[in-house]
PDB file of N, CA and C in Angstrom:
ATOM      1  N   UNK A   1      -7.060 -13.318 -11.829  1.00  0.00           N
ATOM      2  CA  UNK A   1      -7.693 -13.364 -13.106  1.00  0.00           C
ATOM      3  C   UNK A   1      -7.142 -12.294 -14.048  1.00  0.00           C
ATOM      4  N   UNK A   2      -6.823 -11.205 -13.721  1.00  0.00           N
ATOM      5  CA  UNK A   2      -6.664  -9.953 -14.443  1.00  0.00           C
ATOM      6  C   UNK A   2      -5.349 -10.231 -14.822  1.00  0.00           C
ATOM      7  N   UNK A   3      -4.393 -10.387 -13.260  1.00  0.00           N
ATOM      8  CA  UNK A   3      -3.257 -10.103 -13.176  1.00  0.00           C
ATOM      9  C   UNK A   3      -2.543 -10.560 -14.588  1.00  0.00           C
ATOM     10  N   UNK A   4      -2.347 -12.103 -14.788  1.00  0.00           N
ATOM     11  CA  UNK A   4      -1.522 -12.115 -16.160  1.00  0.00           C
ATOM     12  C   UNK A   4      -1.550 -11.416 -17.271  1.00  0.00           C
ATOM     13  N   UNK A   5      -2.809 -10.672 -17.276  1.00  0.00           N
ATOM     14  CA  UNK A   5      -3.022  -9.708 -18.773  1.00  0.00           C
ATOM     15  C   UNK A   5      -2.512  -8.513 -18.409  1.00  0.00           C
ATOM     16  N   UNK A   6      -2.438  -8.042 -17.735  1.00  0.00           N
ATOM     17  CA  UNK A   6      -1.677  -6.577 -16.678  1.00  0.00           C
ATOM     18  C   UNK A   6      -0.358  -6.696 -16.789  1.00  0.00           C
ATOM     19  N   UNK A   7       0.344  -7.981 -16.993  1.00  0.00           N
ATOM     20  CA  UNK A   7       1.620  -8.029 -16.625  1.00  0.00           C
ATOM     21  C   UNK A   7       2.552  -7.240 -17.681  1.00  0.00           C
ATOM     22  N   UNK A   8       2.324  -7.957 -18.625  1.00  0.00           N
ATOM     23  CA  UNK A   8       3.339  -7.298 -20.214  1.00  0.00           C
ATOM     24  C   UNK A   8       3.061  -5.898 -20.365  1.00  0.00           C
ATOM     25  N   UNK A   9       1.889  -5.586 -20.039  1.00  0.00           N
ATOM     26  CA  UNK A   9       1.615  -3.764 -19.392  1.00  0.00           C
ATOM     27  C   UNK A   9       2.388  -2.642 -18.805  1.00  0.00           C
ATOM     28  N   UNK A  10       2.621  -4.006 -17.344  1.00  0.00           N
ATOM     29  CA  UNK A  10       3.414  -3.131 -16.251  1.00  0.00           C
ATOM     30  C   UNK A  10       4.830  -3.595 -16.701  1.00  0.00           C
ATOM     31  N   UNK A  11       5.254  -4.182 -17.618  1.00  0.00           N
ATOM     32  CA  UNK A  11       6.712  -4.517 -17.608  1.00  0.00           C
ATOM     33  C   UNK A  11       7.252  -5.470 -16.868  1.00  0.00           C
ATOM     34  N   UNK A  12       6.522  -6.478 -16.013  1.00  0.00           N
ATOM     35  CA  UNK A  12       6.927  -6.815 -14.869  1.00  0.00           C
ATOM     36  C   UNK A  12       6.663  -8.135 -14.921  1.00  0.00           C
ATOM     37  N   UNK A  13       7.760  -8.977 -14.036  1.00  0.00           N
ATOM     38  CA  UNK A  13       7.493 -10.774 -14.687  1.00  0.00           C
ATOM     39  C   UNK A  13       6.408 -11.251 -13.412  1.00  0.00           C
ATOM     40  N   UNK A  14       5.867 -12.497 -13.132  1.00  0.00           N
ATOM     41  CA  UNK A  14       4.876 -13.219 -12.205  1.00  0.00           C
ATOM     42  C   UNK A  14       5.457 -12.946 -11.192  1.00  0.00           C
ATOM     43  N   UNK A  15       7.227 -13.533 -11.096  1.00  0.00           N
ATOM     44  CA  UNK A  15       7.985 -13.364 -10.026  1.00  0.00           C
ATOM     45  C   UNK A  15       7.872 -11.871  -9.273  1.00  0.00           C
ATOM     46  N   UNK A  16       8.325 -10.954 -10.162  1.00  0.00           N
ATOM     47  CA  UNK A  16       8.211  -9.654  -9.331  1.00  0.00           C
ATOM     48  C   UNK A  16       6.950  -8.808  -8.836  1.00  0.00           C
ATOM     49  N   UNK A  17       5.383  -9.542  -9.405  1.00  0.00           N
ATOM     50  CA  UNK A  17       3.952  -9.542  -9.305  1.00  0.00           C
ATOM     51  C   UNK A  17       4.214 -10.147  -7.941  1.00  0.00           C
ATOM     52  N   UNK A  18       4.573 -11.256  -7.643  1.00  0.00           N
ATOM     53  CA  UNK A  18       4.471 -11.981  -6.631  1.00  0.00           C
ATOM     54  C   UNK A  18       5.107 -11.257  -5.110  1.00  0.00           C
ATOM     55  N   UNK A  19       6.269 -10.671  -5.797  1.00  0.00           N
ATOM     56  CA  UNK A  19       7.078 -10.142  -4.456  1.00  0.00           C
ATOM     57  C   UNK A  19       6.338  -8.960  -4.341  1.00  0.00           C
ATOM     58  N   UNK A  20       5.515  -8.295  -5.235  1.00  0.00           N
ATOM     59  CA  UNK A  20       4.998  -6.845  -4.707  1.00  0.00           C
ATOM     60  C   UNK A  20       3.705  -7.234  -3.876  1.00  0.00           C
ATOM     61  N   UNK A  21       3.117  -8.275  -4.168  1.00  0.00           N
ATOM     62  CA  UNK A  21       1.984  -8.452  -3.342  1.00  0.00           C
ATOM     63  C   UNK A  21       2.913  -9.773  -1.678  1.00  0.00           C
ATOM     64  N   UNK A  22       3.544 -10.415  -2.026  1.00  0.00           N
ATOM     65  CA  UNK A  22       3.843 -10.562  -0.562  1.00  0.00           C
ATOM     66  C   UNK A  22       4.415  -9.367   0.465  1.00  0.00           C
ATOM     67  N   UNK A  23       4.682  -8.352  -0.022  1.00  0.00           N
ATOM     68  CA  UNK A  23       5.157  -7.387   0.678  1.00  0.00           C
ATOM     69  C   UNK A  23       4.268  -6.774   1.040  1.00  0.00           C
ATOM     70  N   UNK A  24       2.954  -6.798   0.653  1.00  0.00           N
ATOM     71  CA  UNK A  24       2.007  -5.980   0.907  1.00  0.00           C
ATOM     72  C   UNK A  24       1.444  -6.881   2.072  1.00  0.00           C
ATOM     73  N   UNK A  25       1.209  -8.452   1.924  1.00  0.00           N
ATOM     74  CA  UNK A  25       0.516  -8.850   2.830  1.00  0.00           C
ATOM     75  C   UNK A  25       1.630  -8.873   4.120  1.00  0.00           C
ATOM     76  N   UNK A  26       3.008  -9.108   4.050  1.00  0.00           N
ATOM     77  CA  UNK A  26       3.820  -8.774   5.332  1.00  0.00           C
ATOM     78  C   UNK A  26       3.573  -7.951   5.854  1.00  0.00           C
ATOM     79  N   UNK A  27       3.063  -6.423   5.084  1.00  0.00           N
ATOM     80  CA  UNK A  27       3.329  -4.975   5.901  1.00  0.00           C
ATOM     81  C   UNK A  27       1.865  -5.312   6.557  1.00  0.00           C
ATOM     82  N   UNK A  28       0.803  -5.235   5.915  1.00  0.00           N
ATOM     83  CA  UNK A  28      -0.242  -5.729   6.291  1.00  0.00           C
ATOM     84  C   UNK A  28       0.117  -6.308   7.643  1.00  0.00           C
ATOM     85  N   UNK A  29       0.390  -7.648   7.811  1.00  0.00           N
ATOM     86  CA  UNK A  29       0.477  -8.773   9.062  1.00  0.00           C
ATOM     87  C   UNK A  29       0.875  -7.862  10.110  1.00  0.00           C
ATOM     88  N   UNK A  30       2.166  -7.469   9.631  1.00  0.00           N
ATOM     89  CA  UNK A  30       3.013  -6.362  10.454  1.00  0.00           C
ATOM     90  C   UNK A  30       2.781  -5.434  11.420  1.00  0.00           C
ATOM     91  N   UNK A  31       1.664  -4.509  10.641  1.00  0.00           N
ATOM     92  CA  UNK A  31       1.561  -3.472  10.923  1.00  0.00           C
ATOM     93  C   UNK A  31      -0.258  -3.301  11.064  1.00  0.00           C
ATOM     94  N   UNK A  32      -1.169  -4.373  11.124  1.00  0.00           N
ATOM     95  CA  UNK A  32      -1.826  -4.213  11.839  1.00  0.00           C
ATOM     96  C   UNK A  32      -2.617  -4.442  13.206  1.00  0.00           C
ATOM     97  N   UNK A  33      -1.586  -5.227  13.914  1.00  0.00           N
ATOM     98  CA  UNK A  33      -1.508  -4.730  15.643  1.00  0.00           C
ATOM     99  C   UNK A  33      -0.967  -3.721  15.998  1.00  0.00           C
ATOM    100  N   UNK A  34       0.264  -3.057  15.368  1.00  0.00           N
ATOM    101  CA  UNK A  34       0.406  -1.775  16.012  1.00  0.00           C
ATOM    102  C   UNK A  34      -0.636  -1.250  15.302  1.00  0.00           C
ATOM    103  N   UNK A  35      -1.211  -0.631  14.378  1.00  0.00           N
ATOM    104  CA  UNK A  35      -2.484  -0.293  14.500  1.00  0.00           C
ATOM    105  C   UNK A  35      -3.374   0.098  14.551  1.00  0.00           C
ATOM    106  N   UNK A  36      -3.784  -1.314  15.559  1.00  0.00           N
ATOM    107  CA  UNK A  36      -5.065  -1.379  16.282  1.00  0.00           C
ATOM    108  C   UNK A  36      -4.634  -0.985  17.778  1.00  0.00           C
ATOM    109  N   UNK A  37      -3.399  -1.259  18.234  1.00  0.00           N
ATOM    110  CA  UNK A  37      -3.248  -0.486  19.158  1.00  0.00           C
ATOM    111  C   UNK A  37      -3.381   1.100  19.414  1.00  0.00           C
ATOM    112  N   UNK A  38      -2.863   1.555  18.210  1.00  0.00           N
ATOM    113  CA  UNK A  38      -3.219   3.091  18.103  1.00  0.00           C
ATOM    114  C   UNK A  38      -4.704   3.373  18.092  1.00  0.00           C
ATOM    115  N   UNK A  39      -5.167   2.730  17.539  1.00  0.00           N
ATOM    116  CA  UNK A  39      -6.620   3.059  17.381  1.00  0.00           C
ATOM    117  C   UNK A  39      -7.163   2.872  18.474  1.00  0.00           C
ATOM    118  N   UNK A  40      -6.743   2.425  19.531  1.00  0.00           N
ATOM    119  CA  UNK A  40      -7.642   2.262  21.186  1.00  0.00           C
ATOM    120  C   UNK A  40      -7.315   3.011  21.830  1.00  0.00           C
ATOM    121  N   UNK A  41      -5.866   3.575  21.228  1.00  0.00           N
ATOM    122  CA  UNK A  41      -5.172   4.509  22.523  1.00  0.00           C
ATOM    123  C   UNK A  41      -5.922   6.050  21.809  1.00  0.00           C
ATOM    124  N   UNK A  42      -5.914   6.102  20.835  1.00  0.00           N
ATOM    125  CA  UNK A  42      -6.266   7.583  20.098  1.00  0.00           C
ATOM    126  C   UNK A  42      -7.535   7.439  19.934  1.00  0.00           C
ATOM    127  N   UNK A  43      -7.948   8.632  18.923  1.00  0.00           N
ATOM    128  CA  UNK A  43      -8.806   9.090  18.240  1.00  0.00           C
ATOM    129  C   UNK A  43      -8.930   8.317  16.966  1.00  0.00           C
ATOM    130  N   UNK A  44     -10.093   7.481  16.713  1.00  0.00           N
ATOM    131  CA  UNK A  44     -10.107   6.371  15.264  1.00  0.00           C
ATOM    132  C   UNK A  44     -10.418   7.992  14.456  1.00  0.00           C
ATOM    133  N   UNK A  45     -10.934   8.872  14.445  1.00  0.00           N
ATOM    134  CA  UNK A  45     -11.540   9.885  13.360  1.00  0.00           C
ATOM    135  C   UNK A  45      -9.682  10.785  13.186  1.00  0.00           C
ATOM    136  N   UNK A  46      -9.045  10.631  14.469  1.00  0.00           N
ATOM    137  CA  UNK A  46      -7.839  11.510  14.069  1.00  0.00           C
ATOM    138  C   UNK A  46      -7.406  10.826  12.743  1.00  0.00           C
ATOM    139  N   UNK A  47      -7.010   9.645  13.392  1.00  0.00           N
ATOM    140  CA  UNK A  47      -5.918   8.491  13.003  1.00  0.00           C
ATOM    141  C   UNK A  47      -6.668   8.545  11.420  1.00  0.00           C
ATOM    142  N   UNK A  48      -7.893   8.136  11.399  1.00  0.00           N
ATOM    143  CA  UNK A  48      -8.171   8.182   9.576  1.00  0.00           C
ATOM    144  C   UNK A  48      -7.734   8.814   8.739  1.00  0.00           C
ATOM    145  N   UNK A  49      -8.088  10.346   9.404  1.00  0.00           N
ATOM    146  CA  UNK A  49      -7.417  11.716   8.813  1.00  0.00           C
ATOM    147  C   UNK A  49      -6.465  11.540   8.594  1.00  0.00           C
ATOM    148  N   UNK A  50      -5.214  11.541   9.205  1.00  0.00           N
ATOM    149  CA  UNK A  50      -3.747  11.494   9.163  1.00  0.00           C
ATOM    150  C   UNK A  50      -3.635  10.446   8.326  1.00  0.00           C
ATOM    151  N   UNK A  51      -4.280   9.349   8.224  1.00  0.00           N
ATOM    152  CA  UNK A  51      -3.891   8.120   7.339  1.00  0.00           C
ATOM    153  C   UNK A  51      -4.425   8.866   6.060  1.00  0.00           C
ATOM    154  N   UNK A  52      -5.162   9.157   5.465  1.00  0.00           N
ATOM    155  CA  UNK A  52      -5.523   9.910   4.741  1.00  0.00           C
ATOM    156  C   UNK A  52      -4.730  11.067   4.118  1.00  0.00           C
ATOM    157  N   UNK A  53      -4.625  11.964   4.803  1.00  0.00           N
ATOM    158  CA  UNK A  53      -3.553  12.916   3.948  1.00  0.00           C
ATOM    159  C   UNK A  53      -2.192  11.892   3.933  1.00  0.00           C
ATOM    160  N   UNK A  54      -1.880  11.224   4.789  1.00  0.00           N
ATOM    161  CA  UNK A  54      -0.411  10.361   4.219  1.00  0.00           C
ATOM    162  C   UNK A  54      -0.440   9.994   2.944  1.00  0.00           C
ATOM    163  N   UNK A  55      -1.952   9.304   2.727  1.00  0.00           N
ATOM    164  CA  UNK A  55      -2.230   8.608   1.320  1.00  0.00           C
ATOM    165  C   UNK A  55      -1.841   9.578   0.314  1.00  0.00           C
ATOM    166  N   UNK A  56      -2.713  10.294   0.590  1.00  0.00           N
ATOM    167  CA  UNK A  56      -2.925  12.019  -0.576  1.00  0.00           C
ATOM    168  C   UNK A  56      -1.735  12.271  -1.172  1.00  0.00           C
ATOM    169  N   UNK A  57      -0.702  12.819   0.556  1.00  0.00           N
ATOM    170  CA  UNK A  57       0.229  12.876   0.111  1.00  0.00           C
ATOM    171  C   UNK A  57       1.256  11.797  -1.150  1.00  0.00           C
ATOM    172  N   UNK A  58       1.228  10.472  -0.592  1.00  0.00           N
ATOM    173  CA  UNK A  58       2.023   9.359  -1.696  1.00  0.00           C
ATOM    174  C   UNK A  58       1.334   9.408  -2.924  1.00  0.00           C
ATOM    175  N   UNK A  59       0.021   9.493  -3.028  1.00  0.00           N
ATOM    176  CA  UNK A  59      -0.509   9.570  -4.185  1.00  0.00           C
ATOM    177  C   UNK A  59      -0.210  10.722  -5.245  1.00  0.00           C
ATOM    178  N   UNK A  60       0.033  11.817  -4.274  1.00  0.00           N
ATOM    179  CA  UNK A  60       0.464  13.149  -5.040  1.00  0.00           C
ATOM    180  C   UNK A  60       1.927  12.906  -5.768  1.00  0.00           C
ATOM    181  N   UNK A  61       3.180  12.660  -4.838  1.00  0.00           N
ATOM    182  CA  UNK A  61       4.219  12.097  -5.450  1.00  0.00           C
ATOM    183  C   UNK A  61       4.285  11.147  -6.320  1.00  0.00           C
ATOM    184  N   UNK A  62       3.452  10.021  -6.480  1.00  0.00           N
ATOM    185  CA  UNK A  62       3.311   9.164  -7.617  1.00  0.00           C
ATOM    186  C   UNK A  62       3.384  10.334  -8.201  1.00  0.00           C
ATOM    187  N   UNK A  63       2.450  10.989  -9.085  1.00  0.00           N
ATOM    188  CA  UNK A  63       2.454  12.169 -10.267  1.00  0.00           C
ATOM    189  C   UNK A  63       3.752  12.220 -10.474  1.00  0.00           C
ATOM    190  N   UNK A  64       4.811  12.484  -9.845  1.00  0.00           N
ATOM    191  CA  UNK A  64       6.458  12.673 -10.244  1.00  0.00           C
ATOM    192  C   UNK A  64       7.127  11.712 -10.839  1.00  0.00           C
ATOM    193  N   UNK A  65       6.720  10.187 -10.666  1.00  0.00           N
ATOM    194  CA  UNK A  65       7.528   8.930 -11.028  1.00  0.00           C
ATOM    195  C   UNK A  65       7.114   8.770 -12.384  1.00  0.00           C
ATOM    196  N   UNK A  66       8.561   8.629 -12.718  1.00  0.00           N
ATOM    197  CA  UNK A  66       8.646   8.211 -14.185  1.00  0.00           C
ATOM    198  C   UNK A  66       8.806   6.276 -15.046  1.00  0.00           C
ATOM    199  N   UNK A  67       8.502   5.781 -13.799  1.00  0.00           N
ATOM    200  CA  UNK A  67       8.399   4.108 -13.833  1.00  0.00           C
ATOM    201  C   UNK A  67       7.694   3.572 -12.681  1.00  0.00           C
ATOM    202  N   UNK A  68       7.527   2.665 -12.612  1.00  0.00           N
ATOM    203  CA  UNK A  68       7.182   1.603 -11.602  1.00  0.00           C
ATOM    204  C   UNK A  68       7.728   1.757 -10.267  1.00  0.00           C
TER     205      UNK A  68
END
């Protein structure tokens, strides 16, 4: 619903809207059996944490990018 009004925003055509969200649902598919495997073998409260500052961290570097 949003997305087409967002687009001329982000600079960005349907096509390349499209490839940023199939990439997301691949990594997604991908990468959540490994996991959930981690999460049985570890600590779910470690693993959040660490997923967490990872975020922090990428989120912090966004601040540096000067485009998309």
């Amino acid at each position: 619903m949003l997305l087409p009004e967002m687009l001329p925003s982000l600079g960005i055509s349907k096509a390349e809207a499209g490839v940023i969200f199939a990439s997301y649902f691949v990594a997604y598919t991908v990468f959540s059996p490994v996991l959930g495997l981690l999460a049985d073998r570890y600590n779910v409260r470690v693993l959040l944490t660490l997923f967490a500052v990872i975020l922090g961290a990428g989120a912090f570097l966004m601040t540096y990018s000067s485009s998309l």
